[in-house]
N, C-alpha and C. Protein backbone atom coordinates (compact mmCIF):
# COMPACT_ATOMS: atom_id res chain seq x y z
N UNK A 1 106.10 77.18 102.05
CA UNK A 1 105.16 76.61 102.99
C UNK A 1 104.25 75.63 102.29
N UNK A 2 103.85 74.21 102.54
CA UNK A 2 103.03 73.40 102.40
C UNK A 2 101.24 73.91 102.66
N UNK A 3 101.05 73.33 101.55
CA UNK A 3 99.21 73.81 102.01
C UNK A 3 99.38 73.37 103.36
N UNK A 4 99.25 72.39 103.62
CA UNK A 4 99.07 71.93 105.83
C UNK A 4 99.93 73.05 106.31
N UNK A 5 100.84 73.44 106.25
CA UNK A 5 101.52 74.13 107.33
C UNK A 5 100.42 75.69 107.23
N UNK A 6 100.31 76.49 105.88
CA UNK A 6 99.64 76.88 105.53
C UNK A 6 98.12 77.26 106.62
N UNK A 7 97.42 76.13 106.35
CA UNK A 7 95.91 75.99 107.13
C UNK A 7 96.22 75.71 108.58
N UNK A 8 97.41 75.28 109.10
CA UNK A 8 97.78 74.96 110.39
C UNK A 8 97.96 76.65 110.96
N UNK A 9 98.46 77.27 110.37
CA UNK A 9 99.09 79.13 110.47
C UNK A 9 97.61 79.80 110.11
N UNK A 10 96.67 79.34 109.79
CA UNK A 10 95.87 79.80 109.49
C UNK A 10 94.85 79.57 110.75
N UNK A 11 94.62 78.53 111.20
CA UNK A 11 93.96 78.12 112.29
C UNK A 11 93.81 78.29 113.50
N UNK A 12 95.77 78.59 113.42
CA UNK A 12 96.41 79.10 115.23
C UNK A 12 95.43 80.66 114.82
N UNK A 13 95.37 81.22 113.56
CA UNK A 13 95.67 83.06 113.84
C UNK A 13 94.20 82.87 114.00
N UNK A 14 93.18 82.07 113.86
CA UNK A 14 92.04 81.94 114.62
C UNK A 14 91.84 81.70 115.92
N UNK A 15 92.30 80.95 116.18
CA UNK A 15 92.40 80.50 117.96
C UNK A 15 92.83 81.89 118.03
N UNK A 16 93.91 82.44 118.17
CA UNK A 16 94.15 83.64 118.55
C UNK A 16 93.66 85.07 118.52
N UNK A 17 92.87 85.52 117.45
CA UNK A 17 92.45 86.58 117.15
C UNK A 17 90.76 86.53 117.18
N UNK A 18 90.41 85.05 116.97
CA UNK A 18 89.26 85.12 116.75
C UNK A 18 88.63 84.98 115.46
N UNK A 19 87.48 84.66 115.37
CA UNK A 19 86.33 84.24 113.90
C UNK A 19 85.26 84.82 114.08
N UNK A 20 84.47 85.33 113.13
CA UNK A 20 83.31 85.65 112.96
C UNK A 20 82.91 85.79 111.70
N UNK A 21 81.74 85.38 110.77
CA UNK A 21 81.33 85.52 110.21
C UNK A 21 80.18 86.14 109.77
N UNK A 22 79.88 86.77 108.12
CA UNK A 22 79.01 87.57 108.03
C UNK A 22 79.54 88.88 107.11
N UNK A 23 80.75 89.28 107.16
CA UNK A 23 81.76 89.90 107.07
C UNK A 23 83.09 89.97 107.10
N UNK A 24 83.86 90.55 106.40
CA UNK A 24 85.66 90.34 106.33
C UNK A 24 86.00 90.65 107.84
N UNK A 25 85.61 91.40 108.24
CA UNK A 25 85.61 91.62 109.35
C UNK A 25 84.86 92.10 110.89
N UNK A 26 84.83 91.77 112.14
CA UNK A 26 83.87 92.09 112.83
C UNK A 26 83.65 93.72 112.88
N UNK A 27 82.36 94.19 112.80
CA UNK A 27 82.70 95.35 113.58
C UNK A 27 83.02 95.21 114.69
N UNK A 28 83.57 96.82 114.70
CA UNK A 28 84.69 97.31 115.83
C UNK A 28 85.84 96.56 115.91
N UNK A 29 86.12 95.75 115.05
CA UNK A 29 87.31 94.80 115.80
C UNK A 29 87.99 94.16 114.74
N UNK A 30 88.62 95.05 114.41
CA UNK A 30 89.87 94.47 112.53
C UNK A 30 90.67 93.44 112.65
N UNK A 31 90.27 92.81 114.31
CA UNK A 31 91.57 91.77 114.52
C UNK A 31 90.74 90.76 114.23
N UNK A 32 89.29 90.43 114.16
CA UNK A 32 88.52 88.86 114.63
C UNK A 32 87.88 89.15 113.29
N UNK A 33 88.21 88.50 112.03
CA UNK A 33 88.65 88.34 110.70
C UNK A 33 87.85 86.97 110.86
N UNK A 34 87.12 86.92 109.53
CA UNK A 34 86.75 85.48 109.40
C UNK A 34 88.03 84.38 108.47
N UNK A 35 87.35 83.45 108.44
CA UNK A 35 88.54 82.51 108.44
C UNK A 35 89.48 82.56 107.00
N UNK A 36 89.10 83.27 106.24
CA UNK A 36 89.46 83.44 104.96
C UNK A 36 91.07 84.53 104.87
N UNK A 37 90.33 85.47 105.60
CA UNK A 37 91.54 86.66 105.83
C UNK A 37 92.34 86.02 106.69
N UNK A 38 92.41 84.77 107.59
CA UNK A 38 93.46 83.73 108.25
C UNK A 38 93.93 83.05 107.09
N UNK A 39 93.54 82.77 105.85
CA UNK A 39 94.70 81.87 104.98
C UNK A 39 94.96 82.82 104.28
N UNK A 40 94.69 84.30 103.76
CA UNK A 40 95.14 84.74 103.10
C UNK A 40 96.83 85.15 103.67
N UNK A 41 96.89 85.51 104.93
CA UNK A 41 97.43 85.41 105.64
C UNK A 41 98.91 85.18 105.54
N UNK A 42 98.58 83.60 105.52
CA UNK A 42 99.71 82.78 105.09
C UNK A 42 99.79 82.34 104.00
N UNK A 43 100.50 82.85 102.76
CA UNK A 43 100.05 81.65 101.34
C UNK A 43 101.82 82.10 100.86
N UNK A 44 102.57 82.28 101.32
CA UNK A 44 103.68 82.52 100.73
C UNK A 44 104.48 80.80 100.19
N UNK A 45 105.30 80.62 99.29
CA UNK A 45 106.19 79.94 99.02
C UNK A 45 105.27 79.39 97.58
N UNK A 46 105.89 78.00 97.53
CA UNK A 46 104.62 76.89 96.42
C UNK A 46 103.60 77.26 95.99
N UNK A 47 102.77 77.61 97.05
CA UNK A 47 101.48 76.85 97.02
C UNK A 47 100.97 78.62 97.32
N UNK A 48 99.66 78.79 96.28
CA UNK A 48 99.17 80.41 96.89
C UNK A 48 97.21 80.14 97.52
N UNK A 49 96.72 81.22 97.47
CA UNK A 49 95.97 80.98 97.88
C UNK A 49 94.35 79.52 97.22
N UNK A 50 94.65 80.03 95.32
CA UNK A 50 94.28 79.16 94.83
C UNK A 50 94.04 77.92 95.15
N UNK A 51 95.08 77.12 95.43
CA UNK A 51 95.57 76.28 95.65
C UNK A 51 95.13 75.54 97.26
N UNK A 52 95.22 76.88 98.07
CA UNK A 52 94.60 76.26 99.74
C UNK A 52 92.80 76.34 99.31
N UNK A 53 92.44 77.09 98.77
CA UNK A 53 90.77 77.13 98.47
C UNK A 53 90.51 76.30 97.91
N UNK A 54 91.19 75.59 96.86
CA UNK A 54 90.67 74.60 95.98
C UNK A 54 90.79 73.50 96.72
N UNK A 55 91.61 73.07 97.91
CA UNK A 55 91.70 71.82 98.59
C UNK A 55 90.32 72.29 99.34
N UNK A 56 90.02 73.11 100.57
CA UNK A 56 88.74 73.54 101.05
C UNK A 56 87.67 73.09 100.46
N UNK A 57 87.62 73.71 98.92
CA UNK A 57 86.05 73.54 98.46
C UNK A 57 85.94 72.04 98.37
N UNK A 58 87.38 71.40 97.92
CA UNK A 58 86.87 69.80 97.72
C UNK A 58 86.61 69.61 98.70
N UNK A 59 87.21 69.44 100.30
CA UNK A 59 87.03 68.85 101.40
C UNK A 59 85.35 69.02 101.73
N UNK A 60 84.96 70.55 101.44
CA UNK A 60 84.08 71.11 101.94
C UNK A 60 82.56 70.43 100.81
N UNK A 61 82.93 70.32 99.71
CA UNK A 61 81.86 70.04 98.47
C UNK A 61 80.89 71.47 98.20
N UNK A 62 81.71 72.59 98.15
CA UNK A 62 81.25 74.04 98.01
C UNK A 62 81.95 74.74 96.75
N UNK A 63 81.78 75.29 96.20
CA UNK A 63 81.94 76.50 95.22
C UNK A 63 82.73 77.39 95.79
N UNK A 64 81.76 78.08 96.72
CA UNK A 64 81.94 79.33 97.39
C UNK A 64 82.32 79.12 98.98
N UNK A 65 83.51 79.77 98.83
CA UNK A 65 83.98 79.43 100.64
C UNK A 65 83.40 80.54 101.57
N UNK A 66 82.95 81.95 100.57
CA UNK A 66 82.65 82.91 101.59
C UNK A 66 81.28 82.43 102.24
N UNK A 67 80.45 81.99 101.35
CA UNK A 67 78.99 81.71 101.43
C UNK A 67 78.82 80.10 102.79
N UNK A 68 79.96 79.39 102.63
CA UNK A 68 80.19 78.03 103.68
C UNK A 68 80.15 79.01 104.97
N UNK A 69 81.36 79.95 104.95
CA UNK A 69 81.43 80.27 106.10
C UNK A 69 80.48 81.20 106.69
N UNK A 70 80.13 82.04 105.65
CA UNK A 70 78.90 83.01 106.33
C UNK A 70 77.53 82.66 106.76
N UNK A 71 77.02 81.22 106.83
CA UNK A 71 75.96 80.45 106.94
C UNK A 71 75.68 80.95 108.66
N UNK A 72 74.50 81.56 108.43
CA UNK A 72 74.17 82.09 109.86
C UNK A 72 74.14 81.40 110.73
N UNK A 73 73.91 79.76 110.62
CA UNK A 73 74.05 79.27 111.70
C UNK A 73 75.10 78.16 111.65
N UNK A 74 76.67 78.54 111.42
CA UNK A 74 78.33 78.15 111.45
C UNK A 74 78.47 78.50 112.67
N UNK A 75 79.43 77.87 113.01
CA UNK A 75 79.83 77.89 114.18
C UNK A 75 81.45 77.53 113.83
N UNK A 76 82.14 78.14 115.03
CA UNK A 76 83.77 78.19 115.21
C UNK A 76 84.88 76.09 114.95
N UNK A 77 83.47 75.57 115.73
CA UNK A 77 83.94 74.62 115.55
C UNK A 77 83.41 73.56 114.45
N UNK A 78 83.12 74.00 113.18
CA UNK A 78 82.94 73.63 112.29
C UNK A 78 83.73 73.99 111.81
N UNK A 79 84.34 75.21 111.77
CA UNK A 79 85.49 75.71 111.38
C UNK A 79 86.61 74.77 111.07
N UNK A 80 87.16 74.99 112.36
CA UNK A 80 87.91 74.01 112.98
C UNK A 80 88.01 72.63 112.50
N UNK A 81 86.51 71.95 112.21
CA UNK A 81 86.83 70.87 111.57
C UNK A 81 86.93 70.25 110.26
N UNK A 82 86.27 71.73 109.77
CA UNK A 82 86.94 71.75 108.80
C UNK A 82 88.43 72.16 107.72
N UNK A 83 89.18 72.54 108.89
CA UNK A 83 90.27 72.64 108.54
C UNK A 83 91.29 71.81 109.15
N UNK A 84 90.60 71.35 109.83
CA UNK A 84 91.61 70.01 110.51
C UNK A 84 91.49 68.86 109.52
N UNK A 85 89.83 69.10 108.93
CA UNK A 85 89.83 67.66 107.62
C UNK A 85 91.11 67.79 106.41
N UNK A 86 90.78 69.06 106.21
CA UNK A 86 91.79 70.05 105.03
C UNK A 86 93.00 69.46 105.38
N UNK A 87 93.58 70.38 106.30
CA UNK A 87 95.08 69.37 107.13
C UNK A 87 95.31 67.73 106.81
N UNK A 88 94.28 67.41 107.29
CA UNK A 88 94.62 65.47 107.13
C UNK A 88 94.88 65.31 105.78
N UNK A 89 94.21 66.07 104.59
CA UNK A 89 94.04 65.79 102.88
C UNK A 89 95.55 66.48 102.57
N UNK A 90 95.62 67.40 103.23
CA UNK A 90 96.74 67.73 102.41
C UNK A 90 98.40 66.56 103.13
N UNK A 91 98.32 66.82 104.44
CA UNK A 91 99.49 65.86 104.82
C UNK A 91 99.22 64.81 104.11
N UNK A 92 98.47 63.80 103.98
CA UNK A 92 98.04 62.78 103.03
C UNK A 92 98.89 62.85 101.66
N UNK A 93 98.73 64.11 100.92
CA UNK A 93 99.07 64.31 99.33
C UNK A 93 100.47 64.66 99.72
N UNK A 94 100.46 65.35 101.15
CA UNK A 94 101.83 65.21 101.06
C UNK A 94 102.49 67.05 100.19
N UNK A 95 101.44 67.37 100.62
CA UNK A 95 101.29 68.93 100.34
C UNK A 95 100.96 69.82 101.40
């Protein structure tokens, strides 16, 4: 799997399950996972998780991805755009 296909599989299992941050997971609810446990997700073939975080933090200009996302006031569609930026960098490299 390509980093893009990767963060693309990562994004749907958000749309689908849900995001929240603050925690690995919501209480009561092991399915609505913040966005991290969505790429861990997917990292099989090439490319592992290293590799999808290290494109993130560049896109993002962060260190720490838990600390981006747990920012009390994030929102879903920051998310989102930030992994849609991710997506464009990596189809770009062609990764």
């Amino acid at each position: 799997m390509l980093i893009s296909e990767i963060l693309t599989a990562a994004k749907e299992r958000i749309k689908v399950q849900g995001w929240h941050n603050g925690s690995v997971f919501a209480d009561g609810d092991m399915y609505k996972a913040c966005w991290l446990i969505g790429l861990y997700c997917y990292h099989p073939g090439e490319y592992n998780r290293r590799d999808v975080g290290n494109l993130l933090r560049e896109v993002l200009g962060v260190n720490e991805l838990a600390t981006w996302n747990d920012a009390p006031d994030r929102t879903v569609d920051e998310v989102y755009a930030a992994l849609d930026q991710t997506i464009a960098l990596a189809k770009e490299r062609g990764i």
